[in-house]
Structure formats: C-alpha cells, structure tokens
C-alpha atoms as a PDB file:
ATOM      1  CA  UNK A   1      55.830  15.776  -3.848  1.00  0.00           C
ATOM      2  CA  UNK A   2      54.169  12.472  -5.062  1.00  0.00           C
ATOM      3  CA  UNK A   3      50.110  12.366  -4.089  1.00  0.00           C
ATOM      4  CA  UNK A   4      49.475   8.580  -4.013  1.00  0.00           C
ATOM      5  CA  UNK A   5      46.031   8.024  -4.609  1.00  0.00           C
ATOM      6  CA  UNK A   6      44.926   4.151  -2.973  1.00  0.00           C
ATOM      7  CA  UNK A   7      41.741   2.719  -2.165  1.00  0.00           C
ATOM      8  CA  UNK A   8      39.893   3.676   0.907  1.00  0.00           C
ATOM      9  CA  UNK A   9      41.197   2.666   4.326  1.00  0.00           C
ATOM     10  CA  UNK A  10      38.297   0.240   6.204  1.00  0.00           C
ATOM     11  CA  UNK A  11      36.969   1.676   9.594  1.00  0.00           C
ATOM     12  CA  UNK A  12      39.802   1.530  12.311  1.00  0.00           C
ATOM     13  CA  UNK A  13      42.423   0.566   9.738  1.00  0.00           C
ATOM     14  CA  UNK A  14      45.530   3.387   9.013  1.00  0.00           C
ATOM     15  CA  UNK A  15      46.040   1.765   5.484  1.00  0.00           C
ATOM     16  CA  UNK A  16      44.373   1.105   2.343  1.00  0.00           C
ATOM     17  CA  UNK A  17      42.350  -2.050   2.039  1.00  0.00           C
ATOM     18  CA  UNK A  18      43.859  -2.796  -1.392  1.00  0.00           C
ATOM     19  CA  UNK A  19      47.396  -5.013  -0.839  1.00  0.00           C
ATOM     20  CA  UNK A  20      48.604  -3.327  -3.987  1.00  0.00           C
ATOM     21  CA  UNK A  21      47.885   0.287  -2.258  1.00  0.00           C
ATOM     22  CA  UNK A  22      49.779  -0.803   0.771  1.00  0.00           C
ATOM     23  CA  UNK A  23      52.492  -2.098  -0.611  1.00  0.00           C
ATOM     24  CA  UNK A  24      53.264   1.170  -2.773  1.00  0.00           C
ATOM     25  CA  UNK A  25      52.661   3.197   0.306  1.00  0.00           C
ATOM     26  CA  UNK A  26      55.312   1.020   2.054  1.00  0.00           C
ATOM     27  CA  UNK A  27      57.838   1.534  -0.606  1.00  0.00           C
ATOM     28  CA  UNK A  28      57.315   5.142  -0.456  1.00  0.00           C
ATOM     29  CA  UNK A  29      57.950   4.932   3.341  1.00  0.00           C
ATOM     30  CA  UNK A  30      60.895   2.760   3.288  1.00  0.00           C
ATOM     31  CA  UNK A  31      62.687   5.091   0.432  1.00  0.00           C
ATOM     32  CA  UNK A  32      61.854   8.304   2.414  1.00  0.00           C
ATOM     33  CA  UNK A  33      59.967   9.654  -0.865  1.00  0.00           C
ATOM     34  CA  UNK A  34      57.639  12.857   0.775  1.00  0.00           C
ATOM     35  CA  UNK A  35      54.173  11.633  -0.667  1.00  0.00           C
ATOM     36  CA  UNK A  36      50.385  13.019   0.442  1.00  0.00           C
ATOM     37  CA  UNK A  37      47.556  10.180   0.941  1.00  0.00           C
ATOM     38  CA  UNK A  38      44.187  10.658  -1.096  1.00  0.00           C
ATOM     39  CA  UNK A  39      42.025   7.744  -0.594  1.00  0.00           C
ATOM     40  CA  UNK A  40      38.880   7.649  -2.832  1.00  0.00           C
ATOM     41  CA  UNK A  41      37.094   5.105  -5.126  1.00  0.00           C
ATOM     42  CA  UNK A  42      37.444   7.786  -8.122  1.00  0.00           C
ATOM     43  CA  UNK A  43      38.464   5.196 -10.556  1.00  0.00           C
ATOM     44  CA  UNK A  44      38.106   7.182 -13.754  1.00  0.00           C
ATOM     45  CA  UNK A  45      40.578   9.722 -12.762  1.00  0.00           C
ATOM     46  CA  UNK A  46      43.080   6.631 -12.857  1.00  0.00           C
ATOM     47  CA  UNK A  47      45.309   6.233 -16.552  1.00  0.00           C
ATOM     48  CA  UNK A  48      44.500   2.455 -16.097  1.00  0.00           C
ATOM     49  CA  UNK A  49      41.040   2.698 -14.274  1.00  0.00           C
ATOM     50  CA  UNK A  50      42.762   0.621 -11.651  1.00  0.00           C
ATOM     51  CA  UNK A  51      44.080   1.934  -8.268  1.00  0.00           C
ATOM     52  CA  UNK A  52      46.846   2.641  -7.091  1.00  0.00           C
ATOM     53  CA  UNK A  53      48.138   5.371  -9.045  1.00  0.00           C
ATOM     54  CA  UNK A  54      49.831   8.198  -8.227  1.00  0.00           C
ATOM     55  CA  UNK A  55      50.421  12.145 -10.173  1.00  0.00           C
ATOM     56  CA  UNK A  56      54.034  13.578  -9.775  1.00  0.00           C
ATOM     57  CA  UNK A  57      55.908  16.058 -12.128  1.00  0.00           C
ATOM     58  CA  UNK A  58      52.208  17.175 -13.427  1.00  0.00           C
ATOM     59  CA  UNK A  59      51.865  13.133 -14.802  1.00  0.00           C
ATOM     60  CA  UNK A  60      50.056  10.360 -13.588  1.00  0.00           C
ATOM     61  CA  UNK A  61      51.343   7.382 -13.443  1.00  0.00           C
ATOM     62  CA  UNK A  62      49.834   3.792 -12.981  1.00  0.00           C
ATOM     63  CA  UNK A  63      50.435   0.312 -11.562  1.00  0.00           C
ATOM     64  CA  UNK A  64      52.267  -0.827  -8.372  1.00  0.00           C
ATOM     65  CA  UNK A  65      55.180  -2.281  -9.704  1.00  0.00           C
ATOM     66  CA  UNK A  66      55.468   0.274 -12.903  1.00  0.00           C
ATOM     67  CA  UNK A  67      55.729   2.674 -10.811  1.00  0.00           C
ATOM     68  CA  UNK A  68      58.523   1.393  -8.224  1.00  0.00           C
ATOM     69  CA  UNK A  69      60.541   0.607 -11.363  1.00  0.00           C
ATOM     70  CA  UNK A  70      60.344   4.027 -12.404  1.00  0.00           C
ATOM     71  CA  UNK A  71      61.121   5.722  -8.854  1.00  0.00           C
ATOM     72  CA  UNK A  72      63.733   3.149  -8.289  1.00  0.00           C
ATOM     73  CA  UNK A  73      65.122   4.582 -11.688  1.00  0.00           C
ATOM     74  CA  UNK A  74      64.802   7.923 -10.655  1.00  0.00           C
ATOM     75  CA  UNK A  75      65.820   8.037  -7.279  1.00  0.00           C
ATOM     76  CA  UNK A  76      68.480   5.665  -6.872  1.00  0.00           C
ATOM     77  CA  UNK A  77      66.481   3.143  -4.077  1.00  0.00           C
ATOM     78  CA  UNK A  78      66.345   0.083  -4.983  1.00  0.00           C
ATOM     79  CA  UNK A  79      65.348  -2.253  -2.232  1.00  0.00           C
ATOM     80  CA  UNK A  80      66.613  -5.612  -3.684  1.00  0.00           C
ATOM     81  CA  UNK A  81      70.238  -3.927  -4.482  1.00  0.00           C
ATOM     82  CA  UNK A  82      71.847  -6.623  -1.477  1.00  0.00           C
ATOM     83  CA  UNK A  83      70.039  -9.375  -3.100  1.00  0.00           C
ATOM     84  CA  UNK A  84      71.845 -11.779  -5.303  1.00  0.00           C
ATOM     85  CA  UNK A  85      70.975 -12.867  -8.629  1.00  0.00           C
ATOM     86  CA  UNK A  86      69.024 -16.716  -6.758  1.00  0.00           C
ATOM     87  CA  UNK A  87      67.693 -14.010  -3.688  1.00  0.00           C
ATOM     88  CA  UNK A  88      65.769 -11.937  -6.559  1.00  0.00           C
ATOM     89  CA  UNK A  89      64.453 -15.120  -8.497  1.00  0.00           C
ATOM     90  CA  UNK A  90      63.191 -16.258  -4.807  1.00  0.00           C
ATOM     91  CA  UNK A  91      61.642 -13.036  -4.424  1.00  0.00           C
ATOM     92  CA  UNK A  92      60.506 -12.473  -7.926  1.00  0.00           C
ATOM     93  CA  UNK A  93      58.230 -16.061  -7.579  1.00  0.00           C
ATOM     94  CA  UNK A  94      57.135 -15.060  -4.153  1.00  0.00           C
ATOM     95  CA  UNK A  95      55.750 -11.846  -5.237  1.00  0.00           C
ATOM     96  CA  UNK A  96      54.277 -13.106  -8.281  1.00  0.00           C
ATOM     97  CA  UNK A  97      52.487 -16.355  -5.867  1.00  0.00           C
ATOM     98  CA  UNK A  98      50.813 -13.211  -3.210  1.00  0.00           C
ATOM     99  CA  UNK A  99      49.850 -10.809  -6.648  1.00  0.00           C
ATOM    100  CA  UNK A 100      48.940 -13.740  -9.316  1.00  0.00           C
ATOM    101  CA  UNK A 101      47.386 -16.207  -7.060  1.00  0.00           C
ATOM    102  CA  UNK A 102      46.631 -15.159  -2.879  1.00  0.00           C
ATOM    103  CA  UNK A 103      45.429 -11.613  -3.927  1.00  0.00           C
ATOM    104  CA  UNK A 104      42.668 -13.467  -5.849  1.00  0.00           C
ATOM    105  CA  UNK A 105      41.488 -15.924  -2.848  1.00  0.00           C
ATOM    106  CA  UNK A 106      41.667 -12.784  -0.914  1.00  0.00           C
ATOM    107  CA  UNK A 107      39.112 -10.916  -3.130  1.00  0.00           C
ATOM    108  CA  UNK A 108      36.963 -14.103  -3.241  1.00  0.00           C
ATOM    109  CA  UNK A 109      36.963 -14.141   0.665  1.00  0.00           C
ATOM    110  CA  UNK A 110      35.687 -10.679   1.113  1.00  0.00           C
ATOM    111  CA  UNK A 111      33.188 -10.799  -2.217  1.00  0.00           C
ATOM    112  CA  UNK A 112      32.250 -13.808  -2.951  1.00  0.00           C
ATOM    113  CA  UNK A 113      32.260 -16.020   0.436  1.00  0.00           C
ATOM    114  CA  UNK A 114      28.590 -16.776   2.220  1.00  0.00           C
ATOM    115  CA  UNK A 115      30.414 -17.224   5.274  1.00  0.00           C
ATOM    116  CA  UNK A 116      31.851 -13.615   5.312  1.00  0.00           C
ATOM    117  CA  UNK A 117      29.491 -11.220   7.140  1.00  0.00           C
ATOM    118  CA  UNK A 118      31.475  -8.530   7.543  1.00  0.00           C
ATOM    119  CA  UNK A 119      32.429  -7.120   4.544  1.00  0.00           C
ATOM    120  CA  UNK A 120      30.112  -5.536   2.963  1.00  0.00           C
ATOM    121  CA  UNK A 121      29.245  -3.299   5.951  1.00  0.00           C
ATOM    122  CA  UNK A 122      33.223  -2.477   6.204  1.00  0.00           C
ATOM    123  CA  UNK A 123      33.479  -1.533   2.375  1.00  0.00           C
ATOM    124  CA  UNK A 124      30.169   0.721   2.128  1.00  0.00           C
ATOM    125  CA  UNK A 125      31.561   1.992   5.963  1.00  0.00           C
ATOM    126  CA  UNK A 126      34.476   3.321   4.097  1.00  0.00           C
ATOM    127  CA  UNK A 127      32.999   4.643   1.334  1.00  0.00           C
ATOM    128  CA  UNK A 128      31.720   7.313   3.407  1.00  0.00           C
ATOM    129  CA  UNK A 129      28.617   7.465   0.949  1.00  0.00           C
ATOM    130  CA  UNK A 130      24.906   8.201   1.452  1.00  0.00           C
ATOM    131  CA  UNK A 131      23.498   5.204   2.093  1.00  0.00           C
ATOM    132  CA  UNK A 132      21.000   5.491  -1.109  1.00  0.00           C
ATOM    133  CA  UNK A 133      24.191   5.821  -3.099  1.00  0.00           C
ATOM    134  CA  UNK A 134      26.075   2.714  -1.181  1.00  0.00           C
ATOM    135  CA  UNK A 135      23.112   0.652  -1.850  1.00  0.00           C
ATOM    136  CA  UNK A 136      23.523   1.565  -5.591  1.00  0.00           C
ATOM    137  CA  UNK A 137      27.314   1.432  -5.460  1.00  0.00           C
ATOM    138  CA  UNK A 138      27.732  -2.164  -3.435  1.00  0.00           C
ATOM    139  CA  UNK A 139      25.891  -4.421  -5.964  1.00  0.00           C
ATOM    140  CA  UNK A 140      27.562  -2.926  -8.876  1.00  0.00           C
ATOM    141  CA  UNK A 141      31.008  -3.154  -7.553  1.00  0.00           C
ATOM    142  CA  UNK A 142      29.946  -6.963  -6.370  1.00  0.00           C
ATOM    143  CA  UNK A 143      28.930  -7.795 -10.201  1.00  0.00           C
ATOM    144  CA  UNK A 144      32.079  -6.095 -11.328  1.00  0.00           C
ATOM    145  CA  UNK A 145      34.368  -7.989  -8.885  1.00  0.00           C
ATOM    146  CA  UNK A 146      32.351 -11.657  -9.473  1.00  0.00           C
ATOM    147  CA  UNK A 147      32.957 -10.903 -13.330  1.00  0.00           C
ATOM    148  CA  UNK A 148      36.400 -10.551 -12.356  1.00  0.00           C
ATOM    149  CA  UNK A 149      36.671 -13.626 -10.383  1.00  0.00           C
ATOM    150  CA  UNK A 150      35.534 -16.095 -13.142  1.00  0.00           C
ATOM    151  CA  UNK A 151      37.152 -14.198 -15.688  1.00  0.00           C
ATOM    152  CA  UNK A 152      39.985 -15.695 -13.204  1.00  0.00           C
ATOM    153  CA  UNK A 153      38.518 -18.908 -13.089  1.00  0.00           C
ATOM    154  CA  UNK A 154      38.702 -18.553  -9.580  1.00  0.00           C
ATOM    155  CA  UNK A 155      34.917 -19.467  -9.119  1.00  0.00           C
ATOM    156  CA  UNK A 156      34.904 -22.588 -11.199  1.00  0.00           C
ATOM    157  CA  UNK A 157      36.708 -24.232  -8.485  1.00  0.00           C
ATOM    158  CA  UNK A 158      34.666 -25.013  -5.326  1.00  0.00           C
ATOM    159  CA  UNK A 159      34.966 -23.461  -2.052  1.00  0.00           C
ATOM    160  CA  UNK A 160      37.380 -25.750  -0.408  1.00  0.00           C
ATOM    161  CA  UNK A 161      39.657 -25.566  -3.970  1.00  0.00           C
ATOM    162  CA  UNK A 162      39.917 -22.124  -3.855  1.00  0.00           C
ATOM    163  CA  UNK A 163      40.816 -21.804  -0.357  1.00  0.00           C
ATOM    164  CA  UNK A 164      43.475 -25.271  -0.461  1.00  0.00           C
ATOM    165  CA  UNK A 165      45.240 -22.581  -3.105  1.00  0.00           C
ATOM    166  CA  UNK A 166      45.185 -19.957  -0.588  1.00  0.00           C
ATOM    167  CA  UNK A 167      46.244 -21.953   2.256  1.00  0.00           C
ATOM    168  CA  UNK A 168      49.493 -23.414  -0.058  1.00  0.00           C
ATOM    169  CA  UNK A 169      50.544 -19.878  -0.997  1.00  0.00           C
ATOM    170  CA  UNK A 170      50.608 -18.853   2.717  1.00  0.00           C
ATOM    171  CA  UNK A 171      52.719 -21.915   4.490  1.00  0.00           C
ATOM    172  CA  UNK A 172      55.098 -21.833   1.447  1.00  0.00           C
ATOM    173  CA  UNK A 173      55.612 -18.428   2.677  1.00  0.00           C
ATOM    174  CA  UNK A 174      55.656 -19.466   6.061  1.00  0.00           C
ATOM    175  CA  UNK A 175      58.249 -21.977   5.459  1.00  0.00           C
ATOM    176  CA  UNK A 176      60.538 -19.930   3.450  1.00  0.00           C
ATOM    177  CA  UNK A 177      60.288 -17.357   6.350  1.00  0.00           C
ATOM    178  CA  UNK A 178      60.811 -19.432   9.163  1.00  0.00           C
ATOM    179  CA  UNK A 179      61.304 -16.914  12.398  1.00  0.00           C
ATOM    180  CA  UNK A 180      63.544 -14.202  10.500  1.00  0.00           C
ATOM    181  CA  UNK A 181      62.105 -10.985  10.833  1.00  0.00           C
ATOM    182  CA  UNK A 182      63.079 -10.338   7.015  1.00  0.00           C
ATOM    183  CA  UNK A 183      63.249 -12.704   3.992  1.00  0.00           C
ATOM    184  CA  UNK A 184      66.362 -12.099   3.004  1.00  0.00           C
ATOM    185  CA  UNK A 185      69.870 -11.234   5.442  1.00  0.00           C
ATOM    186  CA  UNK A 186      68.244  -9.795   8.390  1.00  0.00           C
ATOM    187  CA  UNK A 187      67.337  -6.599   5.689  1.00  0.00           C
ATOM    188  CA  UNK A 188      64.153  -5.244   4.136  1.00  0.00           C
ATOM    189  CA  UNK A 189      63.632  -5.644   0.529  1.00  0.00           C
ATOM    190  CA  UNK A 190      60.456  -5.634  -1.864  1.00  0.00           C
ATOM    191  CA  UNK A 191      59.221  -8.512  -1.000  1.00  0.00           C
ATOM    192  CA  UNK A 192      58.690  -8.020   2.348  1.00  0.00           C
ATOM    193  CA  UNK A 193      56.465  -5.270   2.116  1.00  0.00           C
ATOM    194  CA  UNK A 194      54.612  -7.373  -0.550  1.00  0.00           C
ATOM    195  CA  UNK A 195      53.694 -10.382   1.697  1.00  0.00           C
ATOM    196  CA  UNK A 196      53.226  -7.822   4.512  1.00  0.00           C
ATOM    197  CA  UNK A 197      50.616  -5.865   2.447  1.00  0.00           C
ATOM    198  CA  UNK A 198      48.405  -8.960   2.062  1.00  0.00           C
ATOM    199  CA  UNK A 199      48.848 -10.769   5.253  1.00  0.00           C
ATOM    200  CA  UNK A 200      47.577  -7.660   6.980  1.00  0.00           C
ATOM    201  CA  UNK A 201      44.827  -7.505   4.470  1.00  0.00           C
ATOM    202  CA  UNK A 202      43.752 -10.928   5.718  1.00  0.00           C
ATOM    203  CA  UNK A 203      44.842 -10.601   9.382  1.00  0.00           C
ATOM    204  CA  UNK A 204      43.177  -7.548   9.608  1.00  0.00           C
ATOM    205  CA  UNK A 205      39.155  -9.206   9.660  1.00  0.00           C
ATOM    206  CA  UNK A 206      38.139  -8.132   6.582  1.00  0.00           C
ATOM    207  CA  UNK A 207      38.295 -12.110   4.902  1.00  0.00           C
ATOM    208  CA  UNK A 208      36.470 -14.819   5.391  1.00  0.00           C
ATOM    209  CA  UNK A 209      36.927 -16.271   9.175  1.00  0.00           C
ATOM    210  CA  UNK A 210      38.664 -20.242   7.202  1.00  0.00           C
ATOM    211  CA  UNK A 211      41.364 -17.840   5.430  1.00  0.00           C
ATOM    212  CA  UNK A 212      42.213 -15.385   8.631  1.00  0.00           C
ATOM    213  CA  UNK A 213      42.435 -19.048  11.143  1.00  0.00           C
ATOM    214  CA  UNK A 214      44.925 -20.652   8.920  1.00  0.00           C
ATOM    215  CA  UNK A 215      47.225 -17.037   8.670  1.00  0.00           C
ATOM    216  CA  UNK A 216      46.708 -17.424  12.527  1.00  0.00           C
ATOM    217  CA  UNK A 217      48.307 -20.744  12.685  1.00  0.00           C
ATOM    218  CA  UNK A 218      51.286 -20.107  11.147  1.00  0.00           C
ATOM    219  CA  UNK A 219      54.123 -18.747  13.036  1.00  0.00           C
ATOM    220  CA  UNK A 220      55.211 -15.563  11.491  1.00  0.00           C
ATOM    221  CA  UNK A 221      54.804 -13.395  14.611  1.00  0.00           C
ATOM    222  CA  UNK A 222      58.695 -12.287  14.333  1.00  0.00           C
ATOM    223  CA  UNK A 223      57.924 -11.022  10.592  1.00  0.00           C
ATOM    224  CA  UNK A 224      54.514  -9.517  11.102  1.00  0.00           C
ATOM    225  CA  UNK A 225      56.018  -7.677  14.627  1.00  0.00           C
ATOM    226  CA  UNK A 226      58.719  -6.839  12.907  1.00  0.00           C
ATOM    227  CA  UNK A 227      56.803  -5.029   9.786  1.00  0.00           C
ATOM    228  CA  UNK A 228      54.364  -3.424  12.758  1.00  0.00           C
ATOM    229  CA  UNK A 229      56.573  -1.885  14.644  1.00  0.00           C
ATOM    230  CA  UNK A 230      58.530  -0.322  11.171  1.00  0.00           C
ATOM    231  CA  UNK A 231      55.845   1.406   9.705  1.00  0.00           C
ATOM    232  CA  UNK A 232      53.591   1.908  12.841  1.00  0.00           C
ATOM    233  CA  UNK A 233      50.448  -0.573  11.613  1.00  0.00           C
ATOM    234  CA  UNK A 234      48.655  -2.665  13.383  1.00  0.00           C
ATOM    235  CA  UNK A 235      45.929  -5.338  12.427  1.00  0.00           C
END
C-alpha cells in the first residue's frame, strides 16, 4: 500500500489544490497502484519539506517526478512506453513549460494577484484550522510563497508580463492539442495528466478571474472531457 500524502483539497474540490499532488495521484490511478489519500499541510514530516510525498516499504519518498521514476522502475508502468524517441522530447518540453514556468503564474494568481478575492478564504477553508490559528498561518504562508515568487523573479515583471507568460504556455498547449482527446495517438501518457493537473487547478476558480477567461477561450473541451470523465473530476 502506498499512503500519498498531497496538499489539502479546496472546499467542493475531490483533488488536491497542488498540480504536482494531482498529477501523482493521477499516475497512481492510471497504473492501478492501491494508494490511501492523507491530505494535510504537515510539511515537516516531508524528506524534502515539500509536498507531495508519499511512505511505502516503511520509506518515504519525495518529489513528483522522483517518485514516478522509481514506481515506473518498480512496477513495470511506464506511461510514455508507445511514445517515440521526438513524442518524449515533445512531452519532456511540455511538462517542463506547465512545472518550470505556468505552475509559477499559477501561484502568483492565487497569492500574489489584487484582483483575486477568493483565495485566501478557499486556502484557510481547507485548512480546516481555528480561525486564530488560520489568521497566524495565512500571512506566514503568504510571506513564504512571495519570497518564493521573487526568488523566481516572477514579481519583477509587471502584472500584464507575468500573465502574457502564462497565456503563451497555455495556447502553445492548446495548439499542440488541437481537438484530440490525448496528446499523443489517441492514448494516455504522462503528460496528459500533467497539463490536466494544472488546467484544472486554474479552471477550477481558485486563480485570478484574467488567467481562468483565457483557459476558457481556448478550445480544449475534448481533452479536459476526456480527462473528467477518466478519473471522475470535475472543475
């Protein structure tokens, strides 16, 4: 049994609010690996102090991709093994444009953005914390994350920069998608449930409102019905 420990799931949502979370949960799903869900914000119990991580064979074991390599070692289920050697350099530079540059727009949106006023109430919502604590717990986090973000040098670009990034990253993906339901020969690989995991981390209301209108506009209904209906989520 693997116990996947994520990030906590925002009110009304069945997954974690972390892309990174999601997208290990997703593996796990699509390679049939029996797992148990503990969502928590109990960083320090983590190897890395990062989430997700998960404890299996009495070890723990950190970092998304770290730990796909290793279970793809293990159990013999590797996603990409229909890809070809130009299909896994696509997929390889899409993953690396959602987890090296979107993922940090998206934390911007929800942390950093004046124009997002939902947020905060979501995150200290799923916290599930006294709200003496949460009012402790929010700023903290907030200074953290903002440290984060021009350690980046995401916030030394303005507003409209860092969402003209954001809005490249998604039609590329849009335009490498087109209407198939899956990137690559009508068959699920990693990369889908990476762009899946942040799309419906931005579809899902939780970013700012300019981010969520210009996922909106693009048409990748077939892929994100597609991924819906597969793993029963909805956003």
């Amino acid at each position: 049994m693997i116990h996947l420990h994520q990030l906590p799931k925002l009110k009304g949502r069945s997954y974690s609010c972390s892309p990174f979370c999601l997208k290990l949960e997703l593996y796990l799903k699509a390679t049939d690996l029996s797992y148990q869900n503990h969502f928590s914000l109990e960083f320090n119990k983590s190897p890395t102090g990062k989430m997700p991580y998960i404890e299996t064979m009495g070890k723990k074991f950190a970092d998304s991709n770290l730990i796909i390599e290793m279970l793809d070692k293990q159990n013999h289920n590797n996603l990409d093994e229909h890809l070809n050697p130009e299909q896994k350099a696509i997929s390889t530079a899409f993953i690396r444009l959602c987890e090296d540059s979107l993922y940090w727009v998206g934390v911007y949106s929800r942390w950093a953005d004046k124009d997002n006023y939902t947020w905060k109430k979501e995150f200290l919502e799923s916290t599930k914390l006294p709200k003496a604590m949460a009012s402790i717990v929010y700023p903290v986090a907030k200074r953290n994350v903002l440290r984060q973000l021009k350690a980046a040098g995401v916030t030394n670009l303005t507003n409209n920069e860092i969402y003209l990034k954001a809005e490249r990253d998604l039609q590329a993906i849009a335009d490498y998608l087109g209407e198939k339901e899956y990137f690559f020969n009508s068959k699920l690989s990693l990369l889908d449930l990476v762009v899946f995991s942040f799309i419906v981390n931005i579809a899902d209301g939780s970013c700012g409102r300019r981010l969520q209108s210009f996922l909106a506009s693009l048409k990748l209904d077939n892929f994100i019905k597609n991924m819906q209906e597969s793993f029963e989520i909805s956003c």
